[in-house]
N, C-alpha and C. Protein backbone atom coordinates (compact mmCIF):
# COMPACT_ATOMS: atom_id res chain seq x y z
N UNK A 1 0.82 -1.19 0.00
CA UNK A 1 0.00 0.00 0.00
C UNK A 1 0.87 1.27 0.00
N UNK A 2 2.22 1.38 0.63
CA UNK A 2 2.70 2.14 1.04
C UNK A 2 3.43 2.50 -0.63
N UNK A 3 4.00 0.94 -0.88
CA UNK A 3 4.78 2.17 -1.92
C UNK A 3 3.59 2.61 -3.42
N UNK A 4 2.42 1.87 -3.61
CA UNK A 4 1.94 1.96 -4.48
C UNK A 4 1.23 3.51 -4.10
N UNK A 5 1.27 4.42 -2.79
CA UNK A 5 0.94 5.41 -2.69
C UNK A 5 2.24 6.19 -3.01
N UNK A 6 3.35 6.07 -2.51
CA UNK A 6 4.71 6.57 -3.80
C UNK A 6 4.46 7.06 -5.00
N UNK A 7 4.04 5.64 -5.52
CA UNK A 7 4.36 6.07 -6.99
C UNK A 7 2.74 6.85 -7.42
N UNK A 8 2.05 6.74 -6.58
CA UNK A 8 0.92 7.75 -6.91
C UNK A 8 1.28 9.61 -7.17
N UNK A 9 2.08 9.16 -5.60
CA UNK A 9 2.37 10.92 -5.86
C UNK A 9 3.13 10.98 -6.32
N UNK A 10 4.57 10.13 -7.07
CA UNK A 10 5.51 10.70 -8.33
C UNK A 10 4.20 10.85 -9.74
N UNK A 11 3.54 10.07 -9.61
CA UNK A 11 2.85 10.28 -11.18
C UNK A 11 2.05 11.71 -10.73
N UNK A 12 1.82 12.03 -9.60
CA UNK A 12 0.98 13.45 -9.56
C UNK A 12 2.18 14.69 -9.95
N UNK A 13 3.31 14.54 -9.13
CA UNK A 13 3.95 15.39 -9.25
C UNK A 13 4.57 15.68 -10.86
N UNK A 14 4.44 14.53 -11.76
CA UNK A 14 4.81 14.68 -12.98
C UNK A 14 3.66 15.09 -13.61
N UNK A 15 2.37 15.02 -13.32
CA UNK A 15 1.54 15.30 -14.16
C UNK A 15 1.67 17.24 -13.88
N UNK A 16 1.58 17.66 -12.36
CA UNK A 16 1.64 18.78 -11.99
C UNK A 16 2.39 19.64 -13.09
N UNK A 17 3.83 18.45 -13.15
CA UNK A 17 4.96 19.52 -14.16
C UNK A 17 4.91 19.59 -15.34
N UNK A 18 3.59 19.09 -15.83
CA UNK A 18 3.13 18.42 -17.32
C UNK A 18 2.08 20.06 -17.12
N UNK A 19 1.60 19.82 -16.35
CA UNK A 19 0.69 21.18 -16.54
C UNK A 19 1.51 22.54 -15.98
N UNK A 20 2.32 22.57 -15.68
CA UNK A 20 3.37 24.15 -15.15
C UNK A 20 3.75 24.19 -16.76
N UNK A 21 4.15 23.15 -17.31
CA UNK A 21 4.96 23.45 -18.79
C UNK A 21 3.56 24.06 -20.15
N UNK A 22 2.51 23.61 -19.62
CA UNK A 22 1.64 24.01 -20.59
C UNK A 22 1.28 25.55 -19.96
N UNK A 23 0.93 25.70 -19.38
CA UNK A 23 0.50 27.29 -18.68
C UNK A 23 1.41 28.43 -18.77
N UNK A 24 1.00 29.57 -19.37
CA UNK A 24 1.73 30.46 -19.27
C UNK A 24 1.36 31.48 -17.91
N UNK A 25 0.74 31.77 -17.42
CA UNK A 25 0.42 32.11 -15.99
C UNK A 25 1.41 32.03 -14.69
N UNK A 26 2.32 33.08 -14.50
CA UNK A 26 3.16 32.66 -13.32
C UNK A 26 2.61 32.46 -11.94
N UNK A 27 1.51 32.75 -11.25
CA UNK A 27 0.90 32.62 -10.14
C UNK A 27 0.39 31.25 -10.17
N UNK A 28 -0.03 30.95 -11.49
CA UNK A 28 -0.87 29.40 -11.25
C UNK A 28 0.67 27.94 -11.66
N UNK A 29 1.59 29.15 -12.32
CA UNK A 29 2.89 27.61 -11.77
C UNK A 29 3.78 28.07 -10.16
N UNK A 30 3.57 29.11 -9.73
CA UNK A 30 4.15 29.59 -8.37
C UNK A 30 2.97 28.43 -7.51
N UNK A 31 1.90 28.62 -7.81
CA UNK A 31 0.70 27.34 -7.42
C UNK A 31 0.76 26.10 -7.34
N UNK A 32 0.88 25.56 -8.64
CA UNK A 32 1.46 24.30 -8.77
C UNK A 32 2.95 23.81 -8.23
N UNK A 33 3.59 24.34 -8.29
CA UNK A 33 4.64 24.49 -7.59
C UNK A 33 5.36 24.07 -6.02
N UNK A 34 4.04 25.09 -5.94
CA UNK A 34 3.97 25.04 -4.03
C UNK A 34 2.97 23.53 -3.62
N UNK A 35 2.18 23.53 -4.53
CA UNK A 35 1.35 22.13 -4.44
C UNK A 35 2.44 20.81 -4.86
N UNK A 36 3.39 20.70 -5.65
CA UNK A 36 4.26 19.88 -5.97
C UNK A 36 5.61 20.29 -4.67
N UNK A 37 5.63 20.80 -3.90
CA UNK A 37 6.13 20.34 -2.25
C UNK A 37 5.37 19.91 -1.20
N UNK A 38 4.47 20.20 -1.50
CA UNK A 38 3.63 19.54 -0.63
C UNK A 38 3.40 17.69 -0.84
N UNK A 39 3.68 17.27 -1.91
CA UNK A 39 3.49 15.64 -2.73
C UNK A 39 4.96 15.17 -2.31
N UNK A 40 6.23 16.44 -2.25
CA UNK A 40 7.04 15.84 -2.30
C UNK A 40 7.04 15.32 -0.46
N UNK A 41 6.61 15.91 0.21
CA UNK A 41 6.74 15.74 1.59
C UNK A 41 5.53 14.46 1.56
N UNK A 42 5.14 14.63 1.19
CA UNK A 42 3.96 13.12 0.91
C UNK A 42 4.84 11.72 0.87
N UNK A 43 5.75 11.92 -0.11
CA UNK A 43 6.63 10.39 -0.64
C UNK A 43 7.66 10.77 0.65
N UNK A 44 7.83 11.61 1.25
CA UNK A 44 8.91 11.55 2.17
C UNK A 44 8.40 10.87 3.41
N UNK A 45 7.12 11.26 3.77
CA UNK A 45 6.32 10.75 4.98
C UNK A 45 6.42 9.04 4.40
N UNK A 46 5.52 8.79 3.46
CA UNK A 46 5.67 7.37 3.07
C UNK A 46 6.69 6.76 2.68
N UNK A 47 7.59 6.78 2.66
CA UNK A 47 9.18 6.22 2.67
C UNK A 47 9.29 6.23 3.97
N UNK A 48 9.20 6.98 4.99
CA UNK A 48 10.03 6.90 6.45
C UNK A 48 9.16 5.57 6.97
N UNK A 49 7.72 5.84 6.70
CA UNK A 49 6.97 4.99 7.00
C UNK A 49 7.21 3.48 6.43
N UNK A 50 6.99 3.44 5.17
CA UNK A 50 7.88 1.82 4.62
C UNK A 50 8.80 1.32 5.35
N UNK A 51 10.37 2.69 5.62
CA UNK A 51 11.63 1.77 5.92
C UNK A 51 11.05 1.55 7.41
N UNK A 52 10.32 2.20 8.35
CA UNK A 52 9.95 1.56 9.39
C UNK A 52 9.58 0.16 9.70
N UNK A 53 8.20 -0.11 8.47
CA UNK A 53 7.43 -1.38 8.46
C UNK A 53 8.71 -2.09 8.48
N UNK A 54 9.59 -2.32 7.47
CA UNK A 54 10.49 -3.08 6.55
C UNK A 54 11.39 -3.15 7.57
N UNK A 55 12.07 -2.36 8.16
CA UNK A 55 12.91 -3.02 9.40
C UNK A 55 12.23 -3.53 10.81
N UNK A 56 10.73 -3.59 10.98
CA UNK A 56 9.88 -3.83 11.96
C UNK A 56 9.59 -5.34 11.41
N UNK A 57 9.82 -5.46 10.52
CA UNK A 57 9.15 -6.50 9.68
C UNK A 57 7.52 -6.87 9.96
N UNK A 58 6.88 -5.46 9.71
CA UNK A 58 5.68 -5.66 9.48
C UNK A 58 4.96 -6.10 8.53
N UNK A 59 5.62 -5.17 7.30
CA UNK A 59 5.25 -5.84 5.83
C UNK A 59 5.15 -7.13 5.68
């Protein structure tokens, strides 16, 4: 569950940068932007959380 929520938020954060590259609007990629740190702290929470399970051997 954990890492298939990973790769959820890498495919968000690429789609995010799929739409910063189409927009010419600097407030709405300063937007996206700030919303693509927020995903990145997402995969950071769920990684700490994995290597936890994984050396707990919960998984």
């Amino acid at each position: 569950m954990l890492k298939y929520n990973i790769r959820l938020e890498q495919n968000t954060i690429l789609n995010y940068q799929r739409h910063i590259a189409m927009i010419d609007d600097p407030y709405v990629q300063r937007l996206l932007n700030r919303i693509i740190e927020d995903e990145v702290i997402h995969i950071q929470c769920f990684q700490t959380l994995l290597r936890e399970y994984e050396k707990n051997n919960i998984c």
